[in-house]
C-alpha atoms as a PDB file:
ATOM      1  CA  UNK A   1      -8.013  24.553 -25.817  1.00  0.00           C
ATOM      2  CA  UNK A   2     -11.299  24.406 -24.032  1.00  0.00           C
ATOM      3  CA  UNK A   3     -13.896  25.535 -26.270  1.00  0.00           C
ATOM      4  CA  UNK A   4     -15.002  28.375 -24.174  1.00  0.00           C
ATOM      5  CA  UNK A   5     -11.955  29.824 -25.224  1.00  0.00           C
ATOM      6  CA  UNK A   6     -12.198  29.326 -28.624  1.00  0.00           C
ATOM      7  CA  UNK A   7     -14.935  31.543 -28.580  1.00  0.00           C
ATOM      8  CA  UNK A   8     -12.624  34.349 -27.079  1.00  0.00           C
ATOM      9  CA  UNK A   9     -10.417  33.484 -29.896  1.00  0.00           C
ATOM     10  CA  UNK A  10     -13.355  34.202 -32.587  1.00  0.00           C
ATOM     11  CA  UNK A  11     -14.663  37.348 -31.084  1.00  0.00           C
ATOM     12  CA  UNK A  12     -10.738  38.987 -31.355  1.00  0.00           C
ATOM     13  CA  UNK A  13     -11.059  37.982 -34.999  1.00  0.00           C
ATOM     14  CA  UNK A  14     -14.154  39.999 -35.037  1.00  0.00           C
ATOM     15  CA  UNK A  15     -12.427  43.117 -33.213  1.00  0.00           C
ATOM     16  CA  UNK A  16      -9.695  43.038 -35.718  1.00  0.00           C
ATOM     17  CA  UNK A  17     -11.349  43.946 -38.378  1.00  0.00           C
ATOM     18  CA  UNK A  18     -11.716  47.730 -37.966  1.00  0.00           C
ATOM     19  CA  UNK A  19      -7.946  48.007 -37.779  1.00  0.00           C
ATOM     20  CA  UNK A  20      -7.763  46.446 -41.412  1.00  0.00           C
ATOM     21  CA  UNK A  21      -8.386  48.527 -44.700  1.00  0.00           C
ATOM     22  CA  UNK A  22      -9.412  46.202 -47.555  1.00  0.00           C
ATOM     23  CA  UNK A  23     -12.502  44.448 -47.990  1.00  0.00           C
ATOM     24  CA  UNK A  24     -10.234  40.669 -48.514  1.00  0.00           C
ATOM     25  CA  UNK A  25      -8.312  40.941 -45.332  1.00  0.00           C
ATOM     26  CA  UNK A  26     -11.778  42.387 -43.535  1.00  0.00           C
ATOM     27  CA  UNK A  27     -13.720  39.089 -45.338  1.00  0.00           C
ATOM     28  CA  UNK A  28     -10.858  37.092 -43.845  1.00  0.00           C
ATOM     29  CA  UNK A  29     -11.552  38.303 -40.229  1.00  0.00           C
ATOM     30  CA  UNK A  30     -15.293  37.063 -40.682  1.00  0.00           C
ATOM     31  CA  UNK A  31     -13.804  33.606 -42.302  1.00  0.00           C
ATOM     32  CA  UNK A  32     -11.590  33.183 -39.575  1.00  0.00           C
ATOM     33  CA  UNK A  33     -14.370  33.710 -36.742  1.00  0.00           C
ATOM     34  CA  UNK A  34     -16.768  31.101 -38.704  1.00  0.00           C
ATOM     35  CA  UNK A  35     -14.147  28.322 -38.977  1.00  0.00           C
ATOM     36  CA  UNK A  36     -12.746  28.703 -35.217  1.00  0.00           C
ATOM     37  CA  UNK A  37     -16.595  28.177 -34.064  1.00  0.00           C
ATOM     38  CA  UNK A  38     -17.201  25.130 -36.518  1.00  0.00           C
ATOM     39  CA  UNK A  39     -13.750  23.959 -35.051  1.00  0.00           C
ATOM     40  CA  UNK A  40     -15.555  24.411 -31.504  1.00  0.00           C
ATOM     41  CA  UNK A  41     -18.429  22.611 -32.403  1.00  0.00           C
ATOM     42  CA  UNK A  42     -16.346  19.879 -34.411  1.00  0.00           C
ATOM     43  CA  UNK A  43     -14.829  19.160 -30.680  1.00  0.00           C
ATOM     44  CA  UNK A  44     -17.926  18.942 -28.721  1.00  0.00           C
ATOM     45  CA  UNK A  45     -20.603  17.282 -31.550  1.00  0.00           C
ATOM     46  CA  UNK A  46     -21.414  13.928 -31.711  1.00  0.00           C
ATOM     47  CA  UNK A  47     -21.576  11.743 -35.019  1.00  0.00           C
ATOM     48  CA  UNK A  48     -25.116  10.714 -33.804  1.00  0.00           C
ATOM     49  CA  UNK A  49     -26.479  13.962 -33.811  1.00  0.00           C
ATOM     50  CA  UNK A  50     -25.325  16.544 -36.629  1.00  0.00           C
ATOM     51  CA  UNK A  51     -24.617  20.412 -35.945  1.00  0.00           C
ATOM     52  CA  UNK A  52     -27.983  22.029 -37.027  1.00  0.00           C
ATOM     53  CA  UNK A  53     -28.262  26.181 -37.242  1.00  0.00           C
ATOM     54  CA  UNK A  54     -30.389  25.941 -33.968  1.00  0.00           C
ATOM     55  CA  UNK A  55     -26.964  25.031 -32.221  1.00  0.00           C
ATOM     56  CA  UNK A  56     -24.871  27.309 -33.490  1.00  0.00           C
ATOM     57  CA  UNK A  57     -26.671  30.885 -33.800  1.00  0.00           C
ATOM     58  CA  UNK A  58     -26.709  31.518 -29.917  1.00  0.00           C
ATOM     59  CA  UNK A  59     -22.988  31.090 -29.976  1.00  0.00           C
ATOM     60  CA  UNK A  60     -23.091  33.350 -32.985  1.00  0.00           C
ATOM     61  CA  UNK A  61     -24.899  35.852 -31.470  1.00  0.00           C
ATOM     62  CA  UNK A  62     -22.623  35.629 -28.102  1.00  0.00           C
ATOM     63  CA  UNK A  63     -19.757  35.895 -30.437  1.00  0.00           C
ATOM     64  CA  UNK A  64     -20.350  38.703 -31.852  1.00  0.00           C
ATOM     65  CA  UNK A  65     -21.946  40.506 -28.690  1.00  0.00           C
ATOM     66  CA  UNK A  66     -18.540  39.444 -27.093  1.00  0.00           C
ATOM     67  CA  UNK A  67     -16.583  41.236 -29.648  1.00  0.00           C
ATOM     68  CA  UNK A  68     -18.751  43.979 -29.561  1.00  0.00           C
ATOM     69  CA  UNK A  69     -17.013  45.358 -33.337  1.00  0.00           C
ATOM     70  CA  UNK A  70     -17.659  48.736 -33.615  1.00  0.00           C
ATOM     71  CA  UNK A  71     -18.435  49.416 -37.178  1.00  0.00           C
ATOM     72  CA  UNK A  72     -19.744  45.549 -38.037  1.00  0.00           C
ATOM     73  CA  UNK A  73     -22.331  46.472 -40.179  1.00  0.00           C
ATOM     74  CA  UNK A  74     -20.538  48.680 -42.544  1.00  0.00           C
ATOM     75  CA  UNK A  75     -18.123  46.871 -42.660  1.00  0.00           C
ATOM     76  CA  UNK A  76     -20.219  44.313 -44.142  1.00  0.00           C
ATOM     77  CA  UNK A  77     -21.545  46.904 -46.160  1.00  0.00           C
ATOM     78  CA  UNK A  78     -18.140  47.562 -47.686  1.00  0.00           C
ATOM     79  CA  UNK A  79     -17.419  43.960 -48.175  1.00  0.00           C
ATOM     80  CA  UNK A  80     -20.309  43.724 -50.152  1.00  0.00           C
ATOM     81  CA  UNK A  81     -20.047  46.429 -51.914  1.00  0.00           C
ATOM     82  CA  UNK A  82     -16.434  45.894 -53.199  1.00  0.00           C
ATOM     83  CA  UNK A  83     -17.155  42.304 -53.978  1.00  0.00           C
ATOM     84  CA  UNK A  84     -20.500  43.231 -56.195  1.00  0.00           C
ATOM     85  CA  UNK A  85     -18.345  44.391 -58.593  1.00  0.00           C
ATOM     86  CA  UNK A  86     -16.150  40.934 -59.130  1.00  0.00           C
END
């Protein structure tokens, strides 16, 4: 898989998670986005040169403009709101 379209894959994990009700299987949507673009950056790094945030937060931000989720933010929200009390 090119990683180009690994990024696809990431931003439908994103969409996803209005379509889900709990805060876990919402949290898991965001977990699964993160680890396909470490995946995509495992692929493409070098040993030499380490993955530093300056690399990845464009893609981040591309990501998640991709995905374009509708309610992101409180869904967040709820995340964190559910998990303050564990």
């Amino acid at each position: 898989m090119r990683v180009g379209g690994m990024w696809d894959v990431a931003a439908k994990h994103l969409k996803k998670m209005d379509k889900l009700k709990t805060a876990s299987e919402k949290l898991d949507c965001i977990v699964d986005c993160s680890q396909m673009l470490i995946k995509s950056f495992s692929l493409v790094g070098s040993k030499e040169k380490p993955v530093t945030a300056d690399d990845i937060y464009p893609i981040i931000v591309n990501v998640v403009i991709k995905a374009a989720p509708r309610r992101l933010v409180s869904n967040i929200k709820y995340i964190l709101f559910l998990f303050s009390f564990i």
